[in-house]
C-alpha atoms as a PDB file:
ATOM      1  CA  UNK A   1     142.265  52.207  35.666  1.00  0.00           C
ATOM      2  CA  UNK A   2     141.379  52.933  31.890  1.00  0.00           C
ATOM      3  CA  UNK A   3     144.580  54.551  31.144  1.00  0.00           C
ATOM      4  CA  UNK A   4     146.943  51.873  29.902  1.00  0.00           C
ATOM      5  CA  UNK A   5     150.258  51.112  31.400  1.00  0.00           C
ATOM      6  CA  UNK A   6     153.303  51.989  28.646  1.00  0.00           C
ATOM      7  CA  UNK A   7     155.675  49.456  30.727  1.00  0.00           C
ATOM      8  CA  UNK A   8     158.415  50.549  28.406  1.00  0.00           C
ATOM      9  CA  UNK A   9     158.810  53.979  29.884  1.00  0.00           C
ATOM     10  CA  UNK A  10     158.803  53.660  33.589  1.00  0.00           C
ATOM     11  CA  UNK A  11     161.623  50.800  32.677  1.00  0.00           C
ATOM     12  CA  UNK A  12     163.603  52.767  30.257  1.00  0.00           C
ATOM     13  CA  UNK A  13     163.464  55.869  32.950  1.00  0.00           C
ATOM     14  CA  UNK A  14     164.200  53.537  36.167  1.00  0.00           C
ATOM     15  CA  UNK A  15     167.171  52.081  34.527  1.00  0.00           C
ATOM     16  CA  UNK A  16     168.353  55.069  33.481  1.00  0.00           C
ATOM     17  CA  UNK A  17     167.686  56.557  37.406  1.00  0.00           C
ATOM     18  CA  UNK A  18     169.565  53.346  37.991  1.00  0.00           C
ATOM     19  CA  UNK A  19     172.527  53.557  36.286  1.00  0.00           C
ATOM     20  CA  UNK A  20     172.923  57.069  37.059  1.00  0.00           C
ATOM     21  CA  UNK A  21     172.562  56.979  40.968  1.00  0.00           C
ATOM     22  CA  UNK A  22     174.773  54.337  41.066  1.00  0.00           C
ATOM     23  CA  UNK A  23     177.310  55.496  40.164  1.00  0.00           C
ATOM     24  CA  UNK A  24     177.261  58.091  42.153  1.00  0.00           C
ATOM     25  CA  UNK A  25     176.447  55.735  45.330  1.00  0.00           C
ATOM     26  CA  UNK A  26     179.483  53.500  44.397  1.00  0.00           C
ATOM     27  CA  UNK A  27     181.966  56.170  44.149  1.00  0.00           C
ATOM     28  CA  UNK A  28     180.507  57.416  47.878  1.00  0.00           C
ATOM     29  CA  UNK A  29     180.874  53.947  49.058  1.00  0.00           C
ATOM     30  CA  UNK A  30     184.099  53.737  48.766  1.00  0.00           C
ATOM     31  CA  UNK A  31     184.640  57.612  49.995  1.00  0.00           C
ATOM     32  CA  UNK A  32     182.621  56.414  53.152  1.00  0.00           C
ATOM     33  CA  UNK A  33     184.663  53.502  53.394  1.00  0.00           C
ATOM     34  CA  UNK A  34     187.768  54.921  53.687  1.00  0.00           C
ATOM     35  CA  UNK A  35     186.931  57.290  55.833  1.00  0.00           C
ATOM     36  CA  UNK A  36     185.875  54.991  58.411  1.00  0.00           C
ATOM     37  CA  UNK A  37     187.629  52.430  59.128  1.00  0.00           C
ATOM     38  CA  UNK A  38     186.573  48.681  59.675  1.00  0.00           C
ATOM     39  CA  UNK A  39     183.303  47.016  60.116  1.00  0.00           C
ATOM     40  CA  UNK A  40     181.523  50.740  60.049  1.00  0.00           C
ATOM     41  CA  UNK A  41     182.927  51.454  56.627  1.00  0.00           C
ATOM     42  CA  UNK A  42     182.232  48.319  55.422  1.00  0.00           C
ATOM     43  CA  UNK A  43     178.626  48.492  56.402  1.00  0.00           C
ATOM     44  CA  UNK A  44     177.787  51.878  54.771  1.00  0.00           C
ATOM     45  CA  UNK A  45     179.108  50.326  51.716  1.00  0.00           C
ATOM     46  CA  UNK A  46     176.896  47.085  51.602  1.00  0.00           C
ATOM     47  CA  UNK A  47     174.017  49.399  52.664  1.00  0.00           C
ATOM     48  CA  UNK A  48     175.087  52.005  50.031  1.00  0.00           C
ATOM     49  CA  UNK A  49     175.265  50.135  46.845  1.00  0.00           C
ATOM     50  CA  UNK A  50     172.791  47.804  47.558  1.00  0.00           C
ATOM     51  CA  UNK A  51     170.142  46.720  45.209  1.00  0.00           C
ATOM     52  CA  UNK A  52     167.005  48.673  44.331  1.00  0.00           C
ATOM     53  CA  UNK A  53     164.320  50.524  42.077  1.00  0.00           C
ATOM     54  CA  UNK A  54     165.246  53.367  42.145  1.00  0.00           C
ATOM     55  CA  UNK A  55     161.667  54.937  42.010  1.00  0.00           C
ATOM     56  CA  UNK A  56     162.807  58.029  43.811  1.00  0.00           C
ATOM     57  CA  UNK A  57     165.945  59.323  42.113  1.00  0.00           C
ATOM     58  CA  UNK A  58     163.648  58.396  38.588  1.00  0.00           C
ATOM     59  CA  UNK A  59     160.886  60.753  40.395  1.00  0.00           C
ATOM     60  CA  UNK A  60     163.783  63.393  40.874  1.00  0.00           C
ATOM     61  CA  UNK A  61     164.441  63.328  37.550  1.00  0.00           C
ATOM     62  CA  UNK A  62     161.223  63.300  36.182  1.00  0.00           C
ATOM     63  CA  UNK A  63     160.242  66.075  38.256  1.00  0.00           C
ATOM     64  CA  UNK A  64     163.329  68.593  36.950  1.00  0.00           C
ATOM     65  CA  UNK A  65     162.135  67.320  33.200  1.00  0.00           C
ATOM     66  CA  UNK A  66     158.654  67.943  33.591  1.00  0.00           C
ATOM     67  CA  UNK A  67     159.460  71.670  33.818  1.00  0.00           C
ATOM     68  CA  UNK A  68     162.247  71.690  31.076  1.00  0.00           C
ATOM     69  CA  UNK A  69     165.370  70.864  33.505  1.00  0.00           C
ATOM     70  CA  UNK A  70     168.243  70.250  31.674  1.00  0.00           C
ATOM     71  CA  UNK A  71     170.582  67.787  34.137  1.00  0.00           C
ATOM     72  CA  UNK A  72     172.579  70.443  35.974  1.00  0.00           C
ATOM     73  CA  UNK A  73     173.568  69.052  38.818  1.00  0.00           C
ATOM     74  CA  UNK A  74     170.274  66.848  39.191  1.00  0.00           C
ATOM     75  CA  UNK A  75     172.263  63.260  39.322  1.00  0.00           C
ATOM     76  CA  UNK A  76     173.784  64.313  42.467  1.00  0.00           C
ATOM     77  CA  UNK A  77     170.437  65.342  44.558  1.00  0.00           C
ATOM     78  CA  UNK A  78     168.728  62.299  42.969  1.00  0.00           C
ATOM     79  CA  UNK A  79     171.634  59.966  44.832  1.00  0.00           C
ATOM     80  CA  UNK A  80     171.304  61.640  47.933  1.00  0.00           C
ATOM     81  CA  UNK A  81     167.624  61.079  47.904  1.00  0.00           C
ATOM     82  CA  UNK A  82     168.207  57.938  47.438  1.00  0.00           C
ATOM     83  CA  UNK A  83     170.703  58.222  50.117  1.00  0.00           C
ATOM     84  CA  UNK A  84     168.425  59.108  52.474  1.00  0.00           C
ATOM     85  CA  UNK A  85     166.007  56.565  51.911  1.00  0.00           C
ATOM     86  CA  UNK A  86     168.956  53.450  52.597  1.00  0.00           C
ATOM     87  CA  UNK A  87     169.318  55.370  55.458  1.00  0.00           C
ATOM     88  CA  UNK A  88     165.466  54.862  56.760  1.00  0.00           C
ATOM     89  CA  UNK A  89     165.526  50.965  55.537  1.00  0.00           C
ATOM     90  CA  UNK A  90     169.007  50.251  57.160  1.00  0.00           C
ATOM     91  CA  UNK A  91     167.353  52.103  60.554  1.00  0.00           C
ATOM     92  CA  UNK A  92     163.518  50.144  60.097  1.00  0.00           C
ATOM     93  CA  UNK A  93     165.001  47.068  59.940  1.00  0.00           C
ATOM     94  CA  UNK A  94     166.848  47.070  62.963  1.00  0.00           C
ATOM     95  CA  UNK A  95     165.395  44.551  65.904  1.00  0.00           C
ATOM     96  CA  UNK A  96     164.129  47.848  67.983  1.00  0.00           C
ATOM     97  CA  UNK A  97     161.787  49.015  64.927  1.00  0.00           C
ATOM     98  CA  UNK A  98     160.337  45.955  62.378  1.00  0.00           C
ATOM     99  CA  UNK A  99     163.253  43.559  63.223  1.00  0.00           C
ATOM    100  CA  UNK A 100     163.615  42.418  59.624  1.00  0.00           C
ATOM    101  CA  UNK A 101     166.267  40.000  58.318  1.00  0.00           C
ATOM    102  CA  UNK A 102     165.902  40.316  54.875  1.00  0.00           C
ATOM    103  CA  UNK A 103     166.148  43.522  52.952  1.00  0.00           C
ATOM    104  CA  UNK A 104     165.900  43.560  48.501  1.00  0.00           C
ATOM    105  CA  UNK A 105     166.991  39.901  48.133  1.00  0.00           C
ATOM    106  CA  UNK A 106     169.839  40.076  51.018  1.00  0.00           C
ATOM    107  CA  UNK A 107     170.734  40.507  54.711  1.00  0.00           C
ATOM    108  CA  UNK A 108     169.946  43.297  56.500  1.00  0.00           C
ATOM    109  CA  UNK A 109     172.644  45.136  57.167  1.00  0.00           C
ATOM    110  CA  UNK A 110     172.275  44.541  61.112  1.00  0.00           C
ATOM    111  CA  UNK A 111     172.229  40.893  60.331  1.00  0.00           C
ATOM    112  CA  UNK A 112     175.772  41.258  58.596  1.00  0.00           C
ATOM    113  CA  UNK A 113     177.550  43.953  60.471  1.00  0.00           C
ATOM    114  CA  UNK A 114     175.687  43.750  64.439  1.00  0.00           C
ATOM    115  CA  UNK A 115     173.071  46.618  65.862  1.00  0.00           C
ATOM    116  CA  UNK A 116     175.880  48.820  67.055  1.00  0.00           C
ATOM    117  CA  UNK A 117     177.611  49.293  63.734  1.00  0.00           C
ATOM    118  CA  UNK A 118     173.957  49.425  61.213  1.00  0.00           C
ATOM    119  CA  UNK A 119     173.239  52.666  63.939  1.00  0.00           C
ATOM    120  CA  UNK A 120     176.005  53.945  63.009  1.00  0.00           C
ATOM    121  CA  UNK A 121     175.766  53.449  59.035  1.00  0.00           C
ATOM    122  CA  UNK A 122     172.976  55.048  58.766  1.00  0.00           C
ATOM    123  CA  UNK A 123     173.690  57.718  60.549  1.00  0.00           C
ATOM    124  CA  UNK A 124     176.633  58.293  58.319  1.00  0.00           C
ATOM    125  CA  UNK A 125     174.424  57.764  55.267  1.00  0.00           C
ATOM    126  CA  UNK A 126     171.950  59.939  56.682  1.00  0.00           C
ATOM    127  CA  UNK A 127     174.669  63.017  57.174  1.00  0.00           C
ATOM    128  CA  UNK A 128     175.961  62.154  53.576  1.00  0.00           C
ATOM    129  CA  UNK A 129     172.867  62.263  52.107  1.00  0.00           C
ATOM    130  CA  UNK A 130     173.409  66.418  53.040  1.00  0.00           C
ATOM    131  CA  UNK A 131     176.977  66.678  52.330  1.00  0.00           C
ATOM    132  CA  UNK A 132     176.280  65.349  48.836  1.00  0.00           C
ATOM    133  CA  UNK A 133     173.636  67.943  48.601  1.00  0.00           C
ATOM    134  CA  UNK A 134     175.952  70.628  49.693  1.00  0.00           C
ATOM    135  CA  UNK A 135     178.744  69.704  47.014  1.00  0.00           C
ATOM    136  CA  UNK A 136     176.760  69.458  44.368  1.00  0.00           C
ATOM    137  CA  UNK A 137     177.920  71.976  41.432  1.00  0.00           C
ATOM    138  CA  UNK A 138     176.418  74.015  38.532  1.00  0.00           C
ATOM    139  CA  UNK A 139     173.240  74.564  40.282  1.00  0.00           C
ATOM    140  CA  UNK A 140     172.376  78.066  41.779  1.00  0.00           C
ATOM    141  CA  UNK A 141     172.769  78.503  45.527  1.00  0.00           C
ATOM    142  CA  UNK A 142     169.384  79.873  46.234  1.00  0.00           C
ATOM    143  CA  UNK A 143     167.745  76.742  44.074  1.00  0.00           C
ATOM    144  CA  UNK A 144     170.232  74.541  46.404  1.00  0.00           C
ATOM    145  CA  UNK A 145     169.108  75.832  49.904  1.00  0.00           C
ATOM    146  CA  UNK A 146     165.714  74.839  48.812  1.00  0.00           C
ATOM    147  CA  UNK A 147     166.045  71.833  47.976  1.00  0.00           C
ATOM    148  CA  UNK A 148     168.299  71.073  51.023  1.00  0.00           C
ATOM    149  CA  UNK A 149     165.652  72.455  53.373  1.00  0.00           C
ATOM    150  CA  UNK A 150     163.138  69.965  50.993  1.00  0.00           C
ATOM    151  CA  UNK A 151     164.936  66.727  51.992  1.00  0.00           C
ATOM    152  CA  UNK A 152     165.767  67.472  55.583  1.00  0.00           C
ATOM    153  CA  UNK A 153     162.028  68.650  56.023  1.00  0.00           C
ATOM    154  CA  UNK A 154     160.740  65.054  54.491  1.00  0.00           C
ATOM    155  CA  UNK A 155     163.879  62.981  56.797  1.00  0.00           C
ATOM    156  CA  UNK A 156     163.109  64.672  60.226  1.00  0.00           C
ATOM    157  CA  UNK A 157     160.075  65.000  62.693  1.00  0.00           C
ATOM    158  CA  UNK A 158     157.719  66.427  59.787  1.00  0.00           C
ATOM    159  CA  UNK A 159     158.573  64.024  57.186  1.00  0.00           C
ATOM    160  CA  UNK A 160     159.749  59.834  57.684  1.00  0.00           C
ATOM    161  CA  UNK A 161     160.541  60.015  61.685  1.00  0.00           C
ATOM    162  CA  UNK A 162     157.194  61.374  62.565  1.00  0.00           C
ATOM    163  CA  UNK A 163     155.455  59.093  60.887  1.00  0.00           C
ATOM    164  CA  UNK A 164     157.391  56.583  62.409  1.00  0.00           C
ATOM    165  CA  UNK A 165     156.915  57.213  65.725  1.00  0.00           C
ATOM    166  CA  UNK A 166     152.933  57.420  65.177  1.00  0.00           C
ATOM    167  CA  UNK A 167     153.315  53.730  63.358  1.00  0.00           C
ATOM    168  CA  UNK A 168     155.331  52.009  65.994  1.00  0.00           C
ATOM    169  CA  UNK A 169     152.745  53.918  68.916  1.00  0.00           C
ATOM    170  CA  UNK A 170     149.909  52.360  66.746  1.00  0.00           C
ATOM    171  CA  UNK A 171     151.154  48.598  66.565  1.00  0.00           C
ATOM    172  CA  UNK A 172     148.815  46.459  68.474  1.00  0.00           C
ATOM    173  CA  UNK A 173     145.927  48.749  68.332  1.00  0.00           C
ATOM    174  CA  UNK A 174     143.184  50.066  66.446  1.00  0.00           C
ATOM    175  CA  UNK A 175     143.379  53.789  65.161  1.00  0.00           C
ATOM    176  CA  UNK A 176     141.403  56.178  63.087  1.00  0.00           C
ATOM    177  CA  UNK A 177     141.829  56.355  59.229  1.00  0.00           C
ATOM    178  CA  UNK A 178     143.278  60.289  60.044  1.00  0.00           C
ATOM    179  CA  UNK A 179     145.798  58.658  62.003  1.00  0.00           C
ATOM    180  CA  UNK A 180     146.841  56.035  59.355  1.00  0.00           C
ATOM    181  CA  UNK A 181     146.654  58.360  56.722  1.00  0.00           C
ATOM    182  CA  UNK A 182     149.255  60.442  59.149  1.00  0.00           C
ATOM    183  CA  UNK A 183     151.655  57.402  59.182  1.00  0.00           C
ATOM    184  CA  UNK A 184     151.415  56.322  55.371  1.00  0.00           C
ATOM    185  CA  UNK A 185     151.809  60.156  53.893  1.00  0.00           C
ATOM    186  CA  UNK A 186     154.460  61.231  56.456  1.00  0.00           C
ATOM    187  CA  UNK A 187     156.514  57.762  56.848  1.00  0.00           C
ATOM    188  CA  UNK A 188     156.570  57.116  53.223  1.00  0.00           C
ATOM    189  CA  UNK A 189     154.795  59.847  51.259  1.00  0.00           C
ATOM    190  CA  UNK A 190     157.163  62.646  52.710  1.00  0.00           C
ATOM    191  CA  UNK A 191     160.446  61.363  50.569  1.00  0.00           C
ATOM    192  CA  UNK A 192     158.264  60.721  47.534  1.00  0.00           C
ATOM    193  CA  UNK A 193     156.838  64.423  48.029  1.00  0.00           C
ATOM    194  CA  UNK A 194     160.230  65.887  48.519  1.00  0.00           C
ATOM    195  CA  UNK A 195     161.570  64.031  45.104  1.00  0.00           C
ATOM    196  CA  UNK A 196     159.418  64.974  42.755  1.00  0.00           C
ATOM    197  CA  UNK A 197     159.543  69.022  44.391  1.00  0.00           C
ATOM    198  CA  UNK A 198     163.308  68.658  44.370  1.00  0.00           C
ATOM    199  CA  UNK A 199     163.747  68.045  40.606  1.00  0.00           C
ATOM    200  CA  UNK A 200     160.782  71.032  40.250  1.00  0.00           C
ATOM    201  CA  UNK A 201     162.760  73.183  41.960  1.00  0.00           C
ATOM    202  CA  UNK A 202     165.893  72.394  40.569  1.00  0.00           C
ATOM    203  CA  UNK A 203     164.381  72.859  36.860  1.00  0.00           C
ATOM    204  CA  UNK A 204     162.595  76.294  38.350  1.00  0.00           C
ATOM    205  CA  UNK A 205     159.523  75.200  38.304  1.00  0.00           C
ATOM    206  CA  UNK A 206     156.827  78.264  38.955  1.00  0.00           C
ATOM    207  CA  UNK A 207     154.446  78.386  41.887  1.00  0.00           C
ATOM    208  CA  UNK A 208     151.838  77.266  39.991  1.00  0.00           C
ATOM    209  CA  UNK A 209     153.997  74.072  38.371  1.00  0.00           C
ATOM    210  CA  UNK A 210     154.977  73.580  41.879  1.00  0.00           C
ATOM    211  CA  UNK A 211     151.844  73.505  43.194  1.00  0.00           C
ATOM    212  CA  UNK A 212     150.475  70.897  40.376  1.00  0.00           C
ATOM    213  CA  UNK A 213     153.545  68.371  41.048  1.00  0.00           C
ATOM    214  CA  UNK A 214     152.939  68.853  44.842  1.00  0.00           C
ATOM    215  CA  UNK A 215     149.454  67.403  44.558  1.00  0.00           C
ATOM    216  CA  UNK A 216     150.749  64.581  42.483  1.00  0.00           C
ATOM    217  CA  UNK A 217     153.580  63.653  44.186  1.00  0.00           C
ATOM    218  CA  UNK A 218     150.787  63.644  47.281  1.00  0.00           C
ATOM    219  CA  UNK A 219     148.492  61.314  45.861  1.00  0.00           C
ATOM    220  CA  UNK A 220     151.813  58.373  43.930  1.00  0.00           C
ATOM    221  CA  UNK A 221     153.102  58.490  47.782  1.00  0.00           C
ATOM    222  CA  UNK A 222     150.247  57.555  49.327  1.00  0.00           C
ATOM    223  CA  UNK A 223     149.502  54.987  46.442  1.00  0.00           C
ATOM    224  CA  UNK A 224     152.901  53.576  46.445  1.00  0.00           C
ATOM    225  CA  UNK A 225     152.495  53.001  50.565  1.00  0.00           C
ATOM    226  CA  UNK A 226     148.939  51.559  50.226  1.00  0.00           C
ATOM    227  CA  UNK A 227     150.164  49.066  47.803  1.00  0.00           C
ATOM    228  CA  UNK A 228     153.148  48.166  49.498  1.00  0.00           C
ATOM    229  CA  UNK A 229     150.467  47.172  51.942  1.00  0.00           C
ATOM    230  CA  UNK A 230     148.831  45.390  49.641  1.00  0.00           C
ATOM    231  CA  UNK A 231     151.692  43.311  48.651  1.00  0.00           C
ATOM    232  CA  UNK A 232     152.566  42.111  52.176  1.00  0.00           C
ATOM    233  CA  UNK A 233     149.025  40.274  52.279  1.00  0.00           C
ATOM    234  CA  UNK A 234     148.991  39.189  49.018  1.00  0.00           C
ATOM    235  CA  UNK A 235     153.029  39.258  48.005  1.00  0.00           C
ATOM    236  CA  UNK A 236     155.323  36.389  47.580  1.00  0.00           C
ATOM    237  CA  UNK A 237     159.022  37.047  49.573  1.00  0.00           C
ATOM    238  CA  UNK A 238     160.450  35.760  46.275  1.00  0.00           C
ATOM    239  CA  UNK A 239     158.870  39.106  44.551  1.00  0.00           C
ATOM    240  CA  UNK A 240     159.353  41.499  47.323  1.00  0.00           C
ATOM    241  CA  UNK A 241     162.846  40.249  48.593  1.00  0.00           C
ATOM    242  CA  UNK A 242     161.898  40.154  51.671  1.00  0.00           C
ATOM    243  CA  UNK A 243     159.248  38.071  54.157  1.00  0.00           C
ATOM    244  CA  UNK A 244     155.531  39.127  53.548  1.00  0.00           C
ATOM    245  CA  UNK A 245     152.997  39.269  56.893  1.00  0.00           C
ATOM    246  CA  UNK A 246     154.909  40.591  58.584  1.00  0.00           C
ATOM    247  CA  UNK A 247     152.333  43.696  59.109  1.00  0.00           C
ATOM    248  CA  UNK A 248     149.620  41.544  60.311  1.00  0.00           C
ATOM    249  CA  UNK A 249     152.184  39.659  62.448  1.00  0.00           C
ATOM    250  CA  UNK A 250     153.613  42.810  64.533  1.00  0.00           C
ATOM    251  CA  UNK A 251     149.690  44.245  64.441  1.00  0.00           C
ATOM    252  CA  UNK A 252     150.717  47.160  62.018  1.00  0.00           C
ATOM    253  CA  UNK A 253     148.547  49.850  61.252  1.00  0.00           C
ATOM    254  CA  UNK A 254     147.391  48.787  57.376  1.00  0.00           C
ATOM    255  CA  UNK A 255     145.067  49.914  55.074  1.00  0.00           C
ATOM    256  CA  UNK A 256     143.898  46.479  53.833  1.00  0.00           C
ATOM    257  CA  UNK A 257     143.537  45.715  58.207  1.00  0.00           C
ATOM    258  CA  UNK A 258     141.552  49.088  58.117  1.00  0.00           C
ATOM    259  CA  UNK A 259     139.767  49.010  54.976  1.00  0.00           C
ATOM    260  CA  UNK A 260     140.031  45.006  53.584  1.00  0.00           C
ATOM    261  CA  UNK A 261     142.001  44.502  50.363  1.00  0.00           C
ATOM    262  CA  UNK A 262     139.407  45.293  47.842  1.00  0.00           C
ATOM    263  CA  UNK A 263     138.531  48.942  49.224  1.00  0.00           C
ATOM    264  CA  UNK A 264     142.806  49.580  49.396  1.00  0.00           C
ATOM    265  CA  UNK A 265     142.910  48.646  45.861  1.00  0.00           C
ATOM    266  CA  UNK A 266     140.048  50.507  44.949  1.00  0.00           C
ATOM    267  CA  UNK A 267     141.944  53.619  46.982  1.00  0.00           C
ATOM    268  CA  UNK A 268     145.169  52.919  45.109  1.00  0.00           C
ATOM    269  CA  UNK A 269     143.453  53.473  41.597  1.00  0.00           C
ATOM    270  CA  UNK A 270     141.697  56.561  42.443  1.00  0.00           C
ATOM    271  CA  UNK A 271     144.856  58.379  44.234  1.00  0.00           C
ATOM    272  CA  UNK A 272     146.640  57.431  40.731  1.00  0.00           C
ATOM    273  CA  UNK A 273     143.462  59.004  38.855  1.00  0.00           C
ATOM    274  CA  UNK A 274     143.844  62.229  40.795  1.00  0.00           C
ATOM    275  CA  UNK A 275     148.139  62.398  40.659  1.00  0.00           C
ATOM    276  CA  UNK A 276     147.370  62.196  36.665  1.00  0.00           C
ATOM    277  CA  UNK A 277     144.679  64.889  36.728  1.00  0.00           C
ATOM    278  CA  UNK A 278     147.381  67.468  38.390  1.00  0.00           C
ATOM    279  CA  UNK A 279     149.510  66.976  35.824  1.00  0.00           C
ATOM    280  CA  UNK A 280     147.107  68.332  33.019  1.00  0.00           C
ATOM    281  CA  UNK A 281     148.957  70.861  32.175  1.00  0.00           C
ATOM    282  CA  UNK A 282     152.287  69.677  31.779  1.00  0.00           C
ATOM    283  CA  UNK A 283     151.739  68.563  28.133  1.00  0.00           C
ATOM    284  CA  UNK A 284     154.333  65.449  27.165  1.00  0.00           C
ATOM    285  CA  UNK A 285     157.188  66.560  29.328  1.00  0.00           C
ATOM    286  CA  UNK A 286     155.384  64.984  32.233  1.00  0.00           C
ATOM    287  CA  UNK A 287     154.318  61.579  30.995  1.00  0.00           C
ATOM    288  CA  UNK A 288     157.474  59.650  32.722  1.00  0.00           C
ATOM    289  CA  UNK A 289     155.493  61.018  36.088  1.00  0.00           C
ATOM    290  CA  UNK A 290     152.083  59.683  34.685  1.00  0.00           C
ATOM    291  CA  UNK A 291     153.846  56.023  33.329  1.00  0.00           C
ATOM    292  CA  UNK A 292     155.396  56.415  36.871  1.00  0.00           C
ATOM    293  CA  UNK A 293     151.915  56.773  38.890  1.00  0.00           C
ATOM    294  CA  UNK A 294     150.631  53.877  37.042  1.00  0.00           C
ATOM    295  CA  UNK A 295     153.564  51.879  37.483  1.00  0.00           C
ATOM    296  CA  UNK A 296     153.914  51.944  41.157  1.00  0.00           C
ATOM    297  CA  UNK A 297     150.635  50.673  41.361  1.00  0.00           C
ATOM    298  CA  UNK A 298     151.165  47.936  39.273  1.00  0.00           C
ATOM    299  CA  UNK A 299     154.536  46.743  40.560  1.00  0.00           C
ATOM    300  CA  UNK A 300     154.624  43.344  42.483  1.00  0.00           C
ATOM    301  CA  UNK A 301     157.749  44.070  44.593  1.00  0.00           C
END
């Protein structure tokens, strides 16, 4: 792309995302873990606080900013976002879905606390994500509904477990680009979607606003899966903190195994071109989404 990369902002904003998430995630980990006892509790814990970017409570945030949100409340839904997705890894990398052993730089949490017991965790995590949702204060009921209805669409059978199911059907075969486009915008896209229209409609955003971040967040989730693609053929485990190949291995459904590497790339760049164009008229309140959209496709992990 032409448009340079300010690396400062993306990294000012994620750490930021960072620090405020987890705090909120730590002080739930130990409110999990004391409500359930033993090797349960301690496994939504290790799941809960584990490391990570934090791209999607930063894309909450972002989102409630770029219409002139003003915090209320918006630390809370950004954790349980982020809730939700440590639900989905702690579930895909169980030996039934991608059987992974390594997760950010660590053990799995299967791998630590047994099948029966990472099941259970993120279920828990996945039913916390709500509650957290629901307790959150200063924020208008009506605004609060939506936004719970927003996360629960992108978690269930029209969001992250539809696509899912269509990737796992698809191992070991060879499927139209349709159908991969299905899995990448519905198994990741749908929480990225759901982030950036849950800060909007925390901050009020108007149709039209809505509308704009909607096609944006579209285009970074799609970009952000392609290149996570990407980086499994051309990664390095010590980057991505976790083995690479694996895709090829199980006979995943890929854009660089549809496409070849140089036409995902070229895919990549243009999705970022057009979630930049929808934010034309968002003036400077919406450059942390633009440095964001350019980030994610030049990340390495």
């Amino acid at each position: 792309m032409n448009r340079p990369v300010d690396t400062d902002l993306p990294a000012a904003l994620l750490a930021e995302a960072r620090t405020r998430t987890d705090t909120i995630l730590e002080e739930w980990a130990v409110r999990l873990a004391n409500q359930v006892p033993g090797a349960e509790g301690q496994g939504l814990a290790y799941a809960l606080v584990g490391p990570g970017k934090r791209i999607r409570p930063a894309l909450v945030m972002a989102g409630y900013r770029s219409v002139g949100g003003r915090d209320d409340g918006i630390a809370v839904v950004a954790a349980a976002v982020e809730t939700v997705h440590t639900y989905s890894l702690v579930h895909d990398d169980l030996p039934a879905i991608d059987n992974d052993d390594l997760r950010r730089g660590r053990e799995t949490c299967h791998k630590v606390y047994g099948e029966a017991m990472a099941i259970l965790a993120g279920d828990a995590l996945l039913t916390a994500a709500f509650e957290m949702i629901g307790e959150t204060t200063g924020v208008e009921e009506k605004r609060l509904l939506k936004v719970l209805l927003e996360v629960t669409g992108a978690a269930g059978s029209t969001g992250m477990i539809g696509g899912q199911v269509v990737d796992m059907e698809s191992e070991g075969k060879t499927i139209s680009f349709p159908e991969l486009e299905y899995i990448h915008t519905h198994k990741t896209g749908r929480l990225i979607l759901a982030s950036v229209r849950c800060g909007a409609l925390l901050g009020s955003a108007t149709a039209a606003e809505l509308g704009s971040l909607t096609a944006y967040a579209e285009a970074t989730g799609l970009a952000f899966q392609i290149l996570d693609d990407i980086l499994d053929v051309e990664g390095s485990p010590e980057e991505m903190g976790k083995p690479v190949g694996g895709d090829a291995e199980k006979g995943k459904a890929t854009y660089p195994a549809l496409l070849g590497l140089a036409e995902s790339k070229a895919s990549c760049d243009e999705l970022v071109k057009s979630a930049i164009k929808a934010l034309e008229g968002f003036g400077e309140k919406a450059e942390p989404l633009r440095q964001i959209a350019s980030y994610i496709i030049s990340r390495r992990s």
